[in-house]
N, C-alpha and C. Protein backbone atom coordinates (compact mmCIF):
# COMPACT_ATOMS: atom_id res chain seq x y z
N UNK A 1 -36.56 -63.95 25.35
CA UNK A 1 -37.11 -64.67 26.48
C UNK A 1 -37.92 -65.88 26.00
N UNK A 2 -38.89 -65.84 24.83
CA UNK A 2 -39.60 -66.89 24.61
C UNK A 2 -38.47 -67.77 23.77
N UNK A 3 -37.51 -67.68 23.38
CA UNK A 3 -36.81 -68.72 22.87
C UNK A 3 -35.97 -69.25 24.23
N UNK A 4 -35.70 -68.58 25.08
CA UNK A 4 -34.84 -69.30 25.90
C UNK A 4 -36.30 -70.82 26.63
N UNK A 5 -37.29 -70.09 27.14
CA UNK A 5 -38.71 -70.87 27.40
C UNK A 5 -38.71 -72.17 26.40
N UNK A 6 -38.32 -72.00 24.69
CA UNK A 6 -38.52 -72.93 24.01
C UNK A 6 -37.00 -73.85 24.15
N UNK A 7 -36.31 -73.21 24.31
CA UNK A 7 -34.75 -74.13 24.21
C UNK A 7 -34.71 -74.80 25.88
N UNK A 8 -35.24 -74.80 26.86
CA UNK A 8 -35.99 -75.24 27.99
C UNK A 8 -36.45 -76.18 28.00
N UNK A 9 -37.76 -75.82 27.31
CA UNK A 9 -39.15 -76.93 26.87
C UNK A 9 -38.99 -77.68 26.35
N UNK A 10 -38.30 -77.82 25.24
CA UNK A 10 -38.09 -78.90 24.09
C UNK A 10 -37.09 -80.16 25.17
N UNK A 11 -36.03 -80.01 25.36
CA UNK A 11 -34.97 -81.19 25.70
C UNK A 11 -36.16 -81.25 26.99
N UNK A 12 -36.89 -80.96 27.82
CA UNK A 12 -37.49 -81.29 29.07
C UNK A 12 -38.46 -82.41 28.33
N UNK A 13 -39.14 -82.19 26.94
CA UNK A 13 -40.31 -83.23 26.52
C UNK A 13 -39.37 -84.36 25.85
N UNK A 14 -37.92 -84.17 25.29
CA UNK A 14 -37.37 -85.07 25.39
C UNK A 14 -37.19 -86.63 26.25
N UNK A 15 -36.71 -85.55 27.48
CA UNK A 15 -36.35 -86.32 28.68
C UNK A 15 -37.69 -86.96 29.13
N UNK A 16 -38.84 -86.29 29.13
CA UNK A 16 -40.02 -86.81 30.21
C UNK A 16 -40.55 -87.92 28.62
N UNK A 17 -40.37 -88.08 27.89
CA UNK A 17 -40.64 -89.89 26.92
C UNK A 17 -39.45 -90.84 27.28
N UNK A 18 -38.42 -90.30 27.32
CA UNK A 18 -37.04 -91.22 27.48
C UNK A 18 -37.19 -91.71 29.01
N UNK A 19 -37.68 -90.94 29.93
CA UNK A 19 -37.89 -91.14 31.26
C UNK A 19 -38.81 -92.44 31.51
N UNK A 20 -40.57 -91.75 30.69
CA UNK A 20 -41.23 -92.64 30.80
C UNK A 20 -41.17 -93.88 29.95
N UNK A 21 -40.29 -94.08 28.79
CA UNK A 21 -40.03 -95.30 28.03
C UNK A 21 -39.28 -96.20 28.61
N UNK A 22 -38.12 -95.43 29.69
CA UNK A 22 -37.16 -96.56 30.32
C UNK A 22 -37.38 -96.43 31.95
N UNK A 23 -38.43 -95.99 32.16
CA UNK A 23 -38.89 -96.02 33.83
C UNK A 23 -37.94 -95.78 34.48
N UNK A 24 -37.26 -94.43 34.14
CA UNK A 24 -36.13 -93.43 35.36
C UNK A 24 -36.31 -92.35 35.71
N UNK A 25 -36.56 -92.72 37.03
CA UNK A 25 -37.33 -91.82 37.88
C UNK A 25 -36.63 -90.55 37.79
N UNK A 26 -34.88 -90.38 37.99
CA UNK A 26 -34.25 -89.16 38.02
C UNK A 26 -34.29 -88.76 37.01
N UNK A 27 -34.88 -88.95 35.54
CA UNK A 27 -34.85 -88.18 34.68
C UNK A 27 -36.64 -87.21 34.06
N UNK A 28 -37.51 -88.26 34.97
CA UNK A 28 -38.52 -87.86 34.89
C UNK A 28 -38.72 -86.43 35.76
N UNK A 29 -37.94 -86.50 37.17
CA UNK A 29 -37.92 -85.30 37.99
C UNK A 29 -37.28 -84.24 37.58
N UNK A 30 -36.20 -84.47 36.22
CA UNK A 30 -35.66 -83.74 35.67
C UNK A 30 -36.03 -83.36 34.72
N UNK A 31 -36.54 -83.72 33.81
CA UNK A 31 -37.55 -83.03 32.94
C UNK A 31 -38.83 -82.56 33.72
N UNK A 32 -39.44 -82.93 34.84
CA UNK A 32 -40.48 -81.76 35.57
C UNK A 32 -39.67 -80.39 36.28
N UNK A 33 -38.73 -80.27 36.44
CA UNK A 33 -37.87 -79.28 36.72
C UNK A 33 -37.59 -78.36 35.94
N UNK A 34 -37.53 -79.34 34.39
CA UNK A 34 -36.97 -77.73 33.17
C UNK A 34 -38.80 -77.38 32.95
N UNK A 35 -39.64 -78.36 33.01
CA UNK A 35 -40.83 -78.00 32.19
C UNK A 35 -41.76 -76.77 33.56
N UNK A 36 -40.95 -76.71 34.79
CA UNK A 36 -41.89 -75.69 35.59
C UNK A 36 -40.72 -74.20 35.25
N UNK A 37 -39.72 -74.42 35.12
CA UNK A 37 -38.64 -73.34 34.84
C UNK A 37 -39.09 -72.63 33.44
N UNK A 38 -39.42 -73.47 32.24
CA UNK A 38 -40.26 -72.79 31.55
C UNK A 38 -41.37 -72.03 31.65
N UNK A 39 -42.03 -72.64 32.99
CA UNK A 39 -43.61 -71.89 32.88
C UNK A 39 -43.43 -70.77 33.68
N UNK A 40 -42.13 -71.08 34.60
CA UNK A 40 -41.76 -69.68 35.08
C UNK A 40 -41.33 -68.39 34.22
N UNK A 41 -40.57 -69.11 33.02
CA UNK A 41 -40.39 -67.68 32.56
C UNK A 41 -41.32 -67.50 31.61
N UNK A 42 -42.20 -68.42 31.23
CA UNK A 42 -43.49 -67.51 30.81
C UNK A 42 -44.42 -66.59 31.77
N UNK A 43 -44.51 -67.30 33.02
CA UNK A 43 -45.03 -65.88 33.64
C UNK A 43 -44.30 -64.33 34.06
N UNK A 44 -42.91 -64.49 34.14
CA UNK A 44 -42.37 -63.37 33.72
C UNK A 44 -42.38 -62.51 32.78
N UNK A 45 -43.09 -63.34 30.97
CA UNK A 45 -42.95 -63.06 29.98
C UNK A 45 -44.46 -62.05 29.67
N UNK A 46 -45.52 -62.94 30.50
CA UNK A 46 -46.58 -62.22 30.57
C UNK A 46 -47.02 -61.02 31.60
N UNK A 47 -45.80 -61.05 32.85
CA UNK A 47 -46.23 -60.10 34.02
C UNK A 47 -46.28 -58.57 33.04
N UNK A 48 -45.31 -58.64 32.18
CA UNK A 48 -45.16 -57.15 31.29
C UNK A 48 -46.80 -57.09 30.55
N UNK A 49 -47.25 -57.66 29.94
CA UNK A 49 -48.45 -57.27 29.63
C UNK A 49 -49.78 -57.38 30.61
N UNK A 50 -49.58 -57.47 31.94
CA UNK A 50 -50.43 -58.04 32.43
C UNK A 50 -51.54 -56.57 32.45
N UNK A 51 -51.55 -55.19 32.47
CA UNK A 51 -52.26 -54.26 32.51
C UNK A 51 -53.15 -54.30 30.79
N UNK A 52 -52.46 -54.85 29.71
CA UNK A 52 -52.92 -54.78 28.85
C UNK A 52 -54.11 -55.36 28.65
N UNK A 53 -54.08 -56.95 29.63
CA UNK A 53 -55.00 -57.95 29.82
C UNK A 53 -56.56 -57.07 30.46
N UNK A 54 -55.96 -56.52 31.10
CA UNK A 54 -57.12 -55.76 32.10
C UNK A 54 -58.22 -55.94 31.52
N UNK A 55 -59.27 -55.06 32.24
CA UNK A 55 -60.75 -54.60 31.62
C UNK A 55 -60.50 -53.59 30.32
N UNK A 56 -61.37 -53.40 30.03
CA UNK A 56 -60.90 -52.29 28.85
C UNK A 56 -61.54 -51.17 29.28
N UNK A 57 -62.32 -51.00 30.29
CA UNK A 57 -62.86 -49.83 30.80
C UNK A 57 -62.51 -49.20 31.50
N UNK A 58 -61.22 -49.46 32.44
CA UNK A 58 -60.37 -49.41 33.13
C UNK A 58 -59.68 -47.70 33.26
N UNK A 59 -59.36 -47.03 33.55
CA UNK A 59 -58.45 -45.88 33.80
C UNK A 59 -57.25 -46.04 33.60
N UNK A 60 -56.45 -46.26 32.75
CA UNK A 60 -55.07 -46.22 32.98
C UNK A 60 -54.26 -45.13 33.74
N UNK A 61 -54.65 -44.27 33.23
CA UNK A 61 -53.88 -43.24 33.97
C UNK A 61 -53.99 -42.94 35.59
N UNK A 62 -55.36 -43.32 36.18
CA UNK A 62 -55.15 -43.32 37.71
C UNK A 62 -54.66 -44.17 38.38
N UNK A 63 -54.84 -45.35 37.39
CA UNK A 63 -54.06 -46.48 38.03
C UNK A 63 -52.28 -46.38 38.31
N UNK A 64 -52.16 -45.54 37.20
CA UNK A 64 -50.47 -45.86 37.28
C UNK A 64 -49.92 -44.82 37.92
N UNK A 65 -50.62 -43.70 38.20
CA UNK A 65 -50.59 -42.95 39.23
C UNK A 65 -50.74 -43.10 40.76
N UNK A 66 -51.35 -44.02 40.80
CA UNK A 66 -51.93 -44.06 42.19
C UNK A 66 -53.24 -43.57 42.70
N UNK A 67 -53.46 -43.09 42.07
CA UNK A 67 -55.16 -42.48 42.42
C UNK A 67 -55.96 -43.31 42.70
N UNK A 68 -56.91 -43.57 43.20
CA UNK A 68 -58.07 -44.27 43.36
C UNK A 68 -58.96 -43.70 43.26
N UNK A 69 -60.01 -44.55 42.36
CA UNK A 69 -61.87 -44.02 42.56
C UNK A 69 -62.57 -43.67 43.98
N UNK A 70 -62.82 -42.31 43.97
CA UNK A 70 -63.44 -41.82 45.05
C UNK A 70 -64.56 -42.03 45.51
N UNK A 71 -65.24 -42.43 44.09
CA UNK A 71 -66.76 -42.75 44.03
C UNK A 71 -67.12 -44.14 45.26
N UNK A 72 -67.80 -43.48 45.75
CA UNK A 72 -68.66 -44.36 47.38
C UNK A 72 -69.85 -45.28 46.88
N UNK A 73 -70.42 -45.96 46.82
CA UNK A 73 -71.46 -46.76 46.68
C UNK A 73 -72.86 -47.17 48.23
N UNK A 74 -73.75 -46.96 47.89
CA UNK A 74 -74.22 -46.84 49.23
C UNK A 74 -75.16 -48.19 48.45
N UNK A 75 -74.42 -49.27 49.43
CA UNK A 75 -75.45 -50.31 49.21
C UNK A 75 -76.65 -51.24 50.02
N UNK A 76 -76.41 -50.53 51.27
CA UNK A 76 -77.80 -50.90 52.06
C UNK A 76 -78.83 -50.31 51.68
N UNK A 77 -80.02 -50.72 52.01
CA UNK A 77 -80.94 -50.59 51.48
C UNK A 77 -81.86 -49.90 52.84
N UNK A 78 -81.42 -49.00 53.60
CA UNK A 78 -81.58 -47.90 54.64
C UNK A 78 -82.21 -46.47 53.91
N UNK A 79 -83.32 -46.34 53.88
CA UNK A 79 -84.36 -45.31 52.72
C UNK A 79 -84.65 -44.36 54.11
């Protein structure tokens, strides 16, 4: 996946100097086209680690279960 992102990226930074050296507009829109298609599949690339990113204090296991923290918090200040 990250090489397809780089074989993407590269001819898109091509195009967007050749674009802006000879002021053509359809090639500038075309190199912003491969260069967001890349960043798309980097966020695909990162959705897989995205639990890793987490907190580190975190529960894994209730999370991927479904469970939720039961624990209530009483935060008015009603004595």
């Amino acid at each position: 996946m990250k090489k397809l992102q780089w074989l993407i990226a590269l001819p898109s930074i091509l195009l967007l100097c050749v674009s802006l050296f000879f002021d053509l507009d359809y090639l500038l829109y075309l190199s912003l086209a491969g260069f967001l298609l890349a960043m798309v599949i980097k966020q695909l690339r990162l959705r897989n680690r995205m639990f890793e990113m987490g907190h580190p204090d975190r529960d894994l296991d209730r999370h991927e279960n479904g469970e939720e923290d039961d624990t209530d918090i009483d935060v008015s200040r009603d004595d």
